[in-house]
Protein backbone atom coordinates (compact mmCIF):
# COMPACT_ATOMS: atom_id res chain seq x y z
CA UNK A 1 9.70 -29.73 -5.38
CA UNK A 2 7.42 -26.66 -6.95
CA UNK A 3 5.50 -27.00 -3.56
CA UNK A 4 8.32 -26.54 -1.52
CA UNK A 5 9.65 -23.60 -3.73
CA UNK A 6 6.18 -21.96 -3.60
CA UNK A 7 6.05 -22.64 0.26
CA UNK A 8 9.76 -20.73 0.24
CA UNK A 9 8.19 -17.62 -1.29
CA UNK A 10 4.81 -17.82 0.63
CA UNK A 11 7.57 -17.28 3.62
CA UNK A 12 9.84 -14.60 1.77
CA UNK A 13 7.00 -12.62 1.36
CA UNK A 14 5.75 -12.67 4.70
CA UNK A 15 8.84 -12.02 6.00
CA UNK A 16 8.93 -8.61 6.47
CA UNK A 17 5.56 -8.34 9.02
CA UNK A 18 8.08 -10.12 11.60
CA UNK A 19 10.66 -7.41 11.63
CA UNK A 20 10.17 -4.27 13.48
CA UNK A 21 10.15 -0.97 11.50
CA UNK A 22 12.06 0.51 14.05
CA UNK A 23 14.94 -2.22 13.82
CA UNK A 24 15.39 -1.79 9.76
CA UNK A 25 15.35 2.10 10.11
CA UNK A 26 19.17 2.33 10.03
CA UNK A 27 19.71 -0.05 7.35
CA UNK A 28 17.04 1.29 5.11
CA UNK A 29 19.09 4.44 5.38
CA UNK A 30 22.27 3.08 4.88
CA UNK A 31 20.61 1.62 1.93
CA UNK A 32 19.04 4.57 0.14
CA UNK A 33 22.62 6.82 0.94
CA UNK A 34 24.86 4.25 -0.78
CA UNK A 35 22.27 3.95 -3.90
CA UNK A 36 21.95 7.54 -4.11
CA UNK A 37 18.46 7.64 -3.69
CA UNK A 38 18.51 9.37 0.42
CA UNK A 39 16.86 13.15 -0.17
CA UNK A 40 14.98 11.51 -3.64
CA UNK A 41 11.62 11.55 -3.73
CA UNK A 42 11.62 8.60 -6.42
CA UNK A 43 13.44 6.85 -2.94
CA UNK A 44 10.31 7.37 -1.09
CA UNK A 45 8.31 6.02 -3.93
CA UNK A 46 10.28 3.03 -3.93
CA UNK A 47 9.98 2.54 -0.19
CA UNK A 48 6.25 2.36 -0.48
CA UNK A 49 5.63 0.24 -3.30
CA UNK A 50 6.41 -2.84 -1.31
CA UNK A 51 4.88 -5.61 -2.23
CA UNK A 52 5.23 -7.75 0.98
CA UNK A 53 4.03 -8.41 4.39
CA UNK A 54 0.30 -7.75 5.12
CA UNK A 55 -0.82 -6.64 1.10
CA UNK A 56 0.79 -9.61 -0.38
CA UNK A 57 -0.98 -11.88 2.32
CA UNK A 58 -4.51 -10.07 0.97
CA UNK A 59 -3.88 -10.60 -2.87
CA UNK A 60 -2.85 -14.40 -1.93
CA UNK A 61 -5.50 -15.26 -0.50
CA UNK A 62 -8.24 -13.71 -2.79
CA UNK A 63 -6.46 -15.05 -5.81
CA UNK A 64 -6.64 -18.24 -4.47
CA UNK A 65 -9.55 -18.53 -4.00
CA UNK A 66 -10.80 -17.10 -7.35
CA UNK A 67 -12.57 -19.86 -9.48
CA UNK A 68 -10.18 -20.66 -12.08
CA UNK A 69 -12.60 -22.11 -14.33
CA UNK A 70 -12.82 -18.90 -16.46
CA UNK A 71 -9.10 -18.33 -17.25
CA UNK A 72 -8.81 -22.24 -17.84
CA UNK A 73 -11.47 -21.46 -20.66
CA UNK A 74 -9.84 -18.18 -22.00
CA UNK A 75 -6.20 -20.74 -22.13
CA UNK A 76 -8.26 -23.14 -23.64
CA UNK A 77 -9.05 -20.15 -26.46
CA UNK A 78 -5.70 -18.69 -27.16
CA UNK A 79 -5.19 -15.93 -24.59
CA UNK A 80 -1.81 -15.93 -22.61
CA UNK A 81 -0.92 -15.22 -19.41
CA UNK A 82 -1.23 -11.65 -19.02
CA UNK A 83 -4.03 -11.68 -20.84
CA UNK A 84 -6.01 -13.96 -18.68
CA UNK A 85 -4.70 -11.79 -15.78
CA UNK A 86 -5.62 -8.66 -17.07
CA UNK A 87 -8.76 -9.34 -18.50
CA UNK A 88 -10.21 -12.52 -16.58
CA UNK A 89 -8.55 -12.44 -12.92
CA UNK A 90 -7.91 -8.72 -11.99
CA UNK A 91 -11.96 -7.88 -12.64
CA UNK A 92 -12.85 -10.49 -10.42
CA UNK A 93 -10.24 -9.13 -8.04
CA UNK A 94 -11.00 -5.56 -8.67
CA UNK A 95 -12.33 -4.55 -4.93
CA UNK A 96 -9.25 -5.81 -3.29
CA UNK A 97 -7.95 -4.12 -5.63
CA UNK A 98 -9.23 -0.73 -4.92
CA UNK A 99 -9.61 -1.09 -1.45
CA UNK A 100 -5.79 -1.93 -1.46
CA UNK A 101 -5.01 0.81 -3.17
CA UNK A 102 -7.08 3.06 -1.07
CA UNK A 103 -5.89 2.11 1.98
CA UNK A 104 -2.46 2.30 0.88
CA UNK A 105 -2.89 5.96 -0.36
CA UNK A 106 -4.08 7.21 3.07
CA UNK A 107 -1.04 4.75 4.76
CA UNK A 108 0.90 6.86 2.41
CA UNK A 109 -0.17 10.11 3.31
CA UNK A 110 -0.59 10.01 6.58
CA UNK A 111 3.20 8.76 6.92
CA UNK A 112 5.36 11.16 8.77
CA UNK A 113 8.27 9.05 9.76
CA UNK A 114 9.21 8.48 6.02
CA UNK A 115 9.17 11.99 4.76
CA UNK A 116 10.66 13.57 8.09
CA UNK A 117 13.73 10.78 7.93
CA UNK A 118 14.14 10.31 3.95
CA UNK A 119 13.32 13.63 2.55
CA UNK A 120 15.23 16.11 4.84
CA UNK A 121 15.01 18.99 2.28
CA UNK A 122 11.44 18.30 1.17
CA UNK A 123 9.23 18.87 3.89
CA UNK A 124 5.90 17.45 3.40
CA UNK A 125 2.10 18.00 5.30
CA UNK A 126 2.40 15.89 7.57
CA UNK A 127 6.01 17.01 8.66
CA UNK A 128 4.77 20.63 8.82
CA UNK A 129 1.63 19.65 11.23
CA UNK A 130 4.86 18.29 13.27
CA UNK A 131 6.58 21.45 13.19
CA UNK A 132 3.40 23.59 13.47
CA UNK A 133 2.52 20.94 16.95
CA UNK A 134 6.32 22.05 17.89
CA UNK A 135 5.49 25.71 18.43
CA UNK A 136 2.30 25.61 20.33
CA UNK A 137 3.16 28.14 23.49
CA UNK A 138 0.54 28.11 25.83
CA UNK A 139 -2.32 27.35 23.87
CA UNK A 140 -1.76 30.82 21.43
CA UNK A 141 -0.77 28.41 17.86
CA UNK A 142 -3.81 25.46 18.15
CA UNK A 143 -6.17 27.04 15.66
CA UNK A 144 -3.00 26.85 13.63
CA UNK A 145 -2.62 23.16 14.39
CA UNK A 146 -6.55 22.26 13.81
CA UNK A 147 -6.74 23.97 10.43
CA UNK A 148 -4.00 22.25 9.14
CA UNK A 149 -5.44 18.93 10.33
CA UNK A 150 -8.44 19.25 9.12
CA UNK A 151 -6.46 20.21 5.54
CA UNK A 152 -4.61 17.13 5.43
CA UNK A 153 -8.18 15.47 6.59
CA UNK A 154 -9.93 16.68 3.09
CA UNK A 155 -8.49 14.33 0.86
CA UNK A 156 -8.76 11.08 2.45
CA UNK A 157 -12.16 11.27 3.35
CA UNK A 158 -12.57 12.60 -0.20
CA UNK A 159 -11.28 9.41 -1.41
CA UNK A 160 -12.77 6.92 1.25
CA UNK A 161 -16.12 8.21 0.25
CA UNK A 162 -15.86 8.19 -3.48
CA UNK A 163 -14.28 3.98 -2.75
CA UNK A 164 -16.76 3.46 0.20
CA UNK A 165 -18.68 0.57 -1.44
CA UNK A 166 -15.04 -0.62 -2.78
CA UNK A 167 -13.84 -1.00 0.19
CA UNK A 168 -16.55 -2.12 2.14
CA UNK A 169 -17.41 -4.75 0.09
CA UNK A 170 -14.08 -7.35 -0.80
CA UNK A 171 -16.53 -9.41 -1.87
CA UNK A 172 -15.92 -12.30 -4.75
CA UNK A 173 -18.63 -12.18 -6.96
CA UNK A 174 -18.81 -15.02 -10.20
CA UNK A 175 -21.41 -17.05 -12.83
CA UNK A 176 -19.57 -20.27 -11.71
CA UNK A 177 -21.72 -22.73 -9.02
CA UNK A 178 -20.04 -24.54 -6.37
């Protein structure tokens, strides 16, 4: 029975990488208008905090396969759960970790769709390299254009080159032999 339940939210969670973005757009509106979040940046927040699809398919699979022999020992000496997450799994996790994080930072903001549809009244970078890409006449506004793209450039390769060897390396590491 636990099988099939964990089977059911193996699926759940997976669900969303089988439904186009384009086809939830309206409802995702509809959503954040009736909860009063539409025009709220803590709306936007929420939005990208998801925990499904493509991430959650990364952090199953690499906590699976972590050996569990270390947090059966720290059970076996009196820590809990979230202890022997925190402290025993995570560390062994931490390059997914960061790599997730990373990735989902520059996913974040590079978005322009989100912003431009969710955040009428707060215009963001990325919506403003739209509008600046609007009002190129004849070549006279792409200096414009490039500066500000090479603005918005600075702080993600900033951060992928301070998390290079993060990210480069999801590699499990452990003192446990096969």
């Amino acid at each position: 029975m636990i099988s099939i339940l964990l089977k059911l939210i193996y699926f759940i969670f997976l669900m969303p990488m089988f439904v186009s973005v384009a086809g939830t757009t309206p409802y995702v509106y509809k959503l954040l208008n009736d909860i009063g979040l539409f025009d709220k940046h803590l709306g936007l927040i929420v939005m990208s905090c998801g925990v499904s699809g493509f991430g959650f398919l990364m952090y199953y699979s690499v906590f699976k396969n972590i050996s569990h022999t270390y947090s059966e020992a720290a059970m076996m000496d009196g820590a809990g759960y979230w202890r022997t997450f925190l402290q025993i799994l995570c560390p062994q996790a931490v390059n997914l970790i960061a790599a997730q994080w990373v990735m989902g930072f520059i996913g974040t903001w590079n978005d322009f769709s989100g912003p431009y549809l969710f955040l009428p009244s707060h215009p963001t970078l990325g919506v403003g390299v739209k509008e600046i890409s609007d009002k190129i006449d004849l070549g006279h506004s792409y200096p414009e254009l490039f500066a500000t793209i090479v603005l918005m450039l600075i702080p993600t390769m900033i951060l992928y080159f301070a998390f290079q060897k993060k990210i480069m390396t999801v590699s499990l590491g452990g003192g446990i032999k096969g």
